[in-house]
Protein backbone atom coordinates (compact mmCIF):
# COMPACT_ATOMS: atom_id res chain seq x y z
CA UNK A 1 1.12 18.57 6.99
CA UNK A 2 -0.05 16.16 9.91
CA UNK A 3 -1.13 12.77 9.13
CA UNK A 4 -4.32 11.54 11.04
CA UNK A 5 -3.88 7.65 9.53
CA UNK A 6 -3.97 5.31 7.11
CA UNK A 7 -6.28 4.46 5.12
CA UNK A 8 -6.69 1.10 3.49
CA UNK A 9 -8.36 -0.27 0.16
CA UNK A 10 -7.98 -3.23 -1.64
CA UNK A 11 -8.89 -3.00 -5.37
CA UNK A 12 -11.51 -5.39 -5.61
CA UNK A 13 -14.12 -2.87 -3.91
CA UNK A 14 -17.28 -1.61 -5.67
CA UNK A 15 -16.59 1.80 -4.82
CA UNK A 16 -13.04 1.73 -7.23
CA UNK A 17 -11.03 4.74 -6.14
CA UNK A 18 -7.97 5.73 -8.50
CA UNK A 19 -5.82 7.87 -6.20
CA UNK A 20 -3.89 6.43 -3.65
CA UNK A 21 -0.69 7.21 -2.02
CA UNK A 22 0.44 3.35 -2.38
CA UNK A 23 -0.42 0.51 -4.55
CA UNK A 24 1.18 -2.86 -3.36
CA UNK A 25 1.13 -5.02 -6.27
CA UNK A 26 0.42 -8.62 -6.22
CA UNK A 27 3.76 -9.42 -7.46
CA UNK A 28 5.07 -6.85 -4.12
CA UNK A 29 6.08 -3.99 -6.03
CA UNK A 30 5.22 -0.97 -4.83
CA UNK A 31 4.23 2.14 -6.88
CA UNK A 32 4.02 5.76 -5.24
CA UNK A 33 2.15 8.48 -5.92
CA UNK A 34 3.91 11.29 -6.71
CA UNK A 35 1.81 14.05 -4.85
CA UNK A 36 -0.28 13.16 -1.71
CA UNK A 37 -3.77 12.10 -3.08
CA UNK A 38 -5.86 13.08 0.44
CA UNK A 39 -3.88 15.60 2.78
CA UNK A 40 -3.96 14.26 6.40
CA UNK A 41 -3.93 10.82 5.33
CA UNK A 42 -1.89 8.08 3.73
CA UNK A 43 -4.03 5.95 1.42
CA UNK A 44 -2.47 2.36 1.02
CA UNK A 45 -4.32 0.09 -1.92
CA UNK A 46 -3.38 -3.94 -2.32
CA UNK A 47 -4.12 -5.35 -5.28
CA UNK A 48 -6.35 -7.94 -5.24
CA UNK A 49 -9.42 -9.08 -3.09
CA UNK A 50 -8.66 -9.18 0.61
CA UNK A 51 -11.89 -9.75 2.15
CA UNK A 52 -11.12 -13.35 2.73
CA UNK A 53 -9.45 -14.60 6.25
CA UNK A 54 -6.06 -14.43 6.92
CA UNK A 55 -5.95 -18.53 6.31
CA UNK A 56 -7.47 -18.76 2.84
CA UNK A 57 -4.58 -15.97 1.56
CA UNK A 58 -2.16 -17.04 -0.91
CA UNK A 59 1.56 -16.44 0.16
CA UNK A 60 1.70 -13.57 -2.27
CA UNK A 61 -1.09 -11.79 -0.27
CA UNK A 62 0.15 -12.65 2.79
CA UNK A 63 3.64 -10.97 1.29
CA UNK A 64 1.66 -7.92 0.25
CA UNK A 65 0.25 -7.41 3.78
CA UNK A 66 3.78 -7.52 5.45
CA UNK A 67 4.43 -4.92 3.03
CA UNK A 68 2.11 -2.71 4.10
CA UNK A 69 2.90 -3.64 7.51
CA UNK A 70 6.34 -2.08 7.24
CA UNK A 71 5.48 0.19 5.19
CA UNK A 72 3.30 1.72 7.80
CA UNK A 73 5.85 1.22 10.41
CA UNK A 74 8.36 3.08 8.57
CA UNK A 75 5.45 6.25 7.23
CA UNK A 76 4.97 5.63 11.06
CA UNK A 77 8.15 7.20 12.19
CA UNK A 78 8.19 9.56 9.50
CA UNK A 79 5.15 11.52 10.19
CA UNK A 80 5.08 10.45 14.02
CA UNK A 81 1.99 8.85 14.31
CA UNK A 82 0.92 5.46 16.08
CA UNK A 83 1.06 2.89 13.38
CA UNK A 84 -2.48 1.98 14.92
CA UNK A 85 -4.17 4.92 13.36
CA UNK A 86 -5.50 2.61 10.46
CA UNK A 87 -9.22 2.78 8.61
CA UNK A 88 -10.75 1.20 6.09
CA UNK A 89 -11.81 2.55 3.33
CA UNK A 90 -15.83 1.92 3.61
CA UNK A 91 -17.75 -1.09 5.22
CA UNK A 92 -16.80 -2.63 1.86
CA UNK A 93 -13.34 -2.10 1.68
CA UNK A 94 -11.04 -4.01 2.24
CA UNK A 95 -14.38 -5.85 3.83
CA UNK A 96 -15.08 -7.43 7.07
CA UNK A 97 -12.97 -10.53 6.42
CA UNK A 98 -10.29 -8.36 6.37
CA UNK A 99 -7.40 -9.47 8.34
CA UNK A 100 -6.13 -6.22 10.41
CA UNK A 101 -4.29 -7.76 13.17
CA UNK A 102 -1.87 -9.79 10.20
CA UNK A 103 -1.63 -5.97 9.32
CA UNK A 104 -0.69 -4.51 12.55
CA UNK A 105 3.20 -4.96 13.57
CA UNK A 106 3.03 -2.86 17.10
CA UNK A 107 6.21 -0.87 17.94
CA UNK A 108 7.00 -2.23 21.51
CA UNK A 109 7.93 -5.70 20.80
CA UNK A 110 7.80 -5.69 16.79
CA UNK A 111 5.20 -8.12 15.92
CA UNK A 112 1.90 -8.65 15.54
């Protein structure tokens, strides 16, 4: 199966979906679907509201997005696709505060 990108939710959206690939806990556990929810993508959920600026995060979001920064490095290599390829979920979700460049880690130099 090819993987066009992720996509990413954060459980605070209107539109509650209950499928997703990944759920990053606000504590940074990380539970796994057991089958793929949405063939030719990987849908990543982080608990909590995460249309807010990078700056007004708690640590424990901030934790949760470096997370799903590796872990999208790592699904990355896997499936051999840019780590780049990444959506959001609607205009709601994760929102237009979201912060998607504290989410990006780029694979040339490693950071973001």
């Amino acid at each position: 199966m090819e993987i066009e990108g992720f996509v990413i939710h954060h459980n605070a959206c209107l539109e509650k979906q209950q499928n997703y690939d990944f759920i990053i806990h606000a504590d940074g556990s990380v539970t796994a679907s057991s089958i793929s929810v949405h063939p030719g993508q990987i849908h990543i959920c982080l608990e909590g509201d995460f249309n807010i600026g990078y700056a007004a995060m708690s640590l424990d979001q901030k934790t949760q997005l470096f997370i799903a920064s590796k872990m999208i490095m790592e699904l990355s290599r896997l499936h051999d696709i840019s780590p780049l390829y990444l959506f959001p979920h609607t205009d709601d979700c994760p929102g237009s505060y979201f912060p998607w460049n504290a989410l990006v880690i780029y694979p040339v130099d490693g950071y973001h």
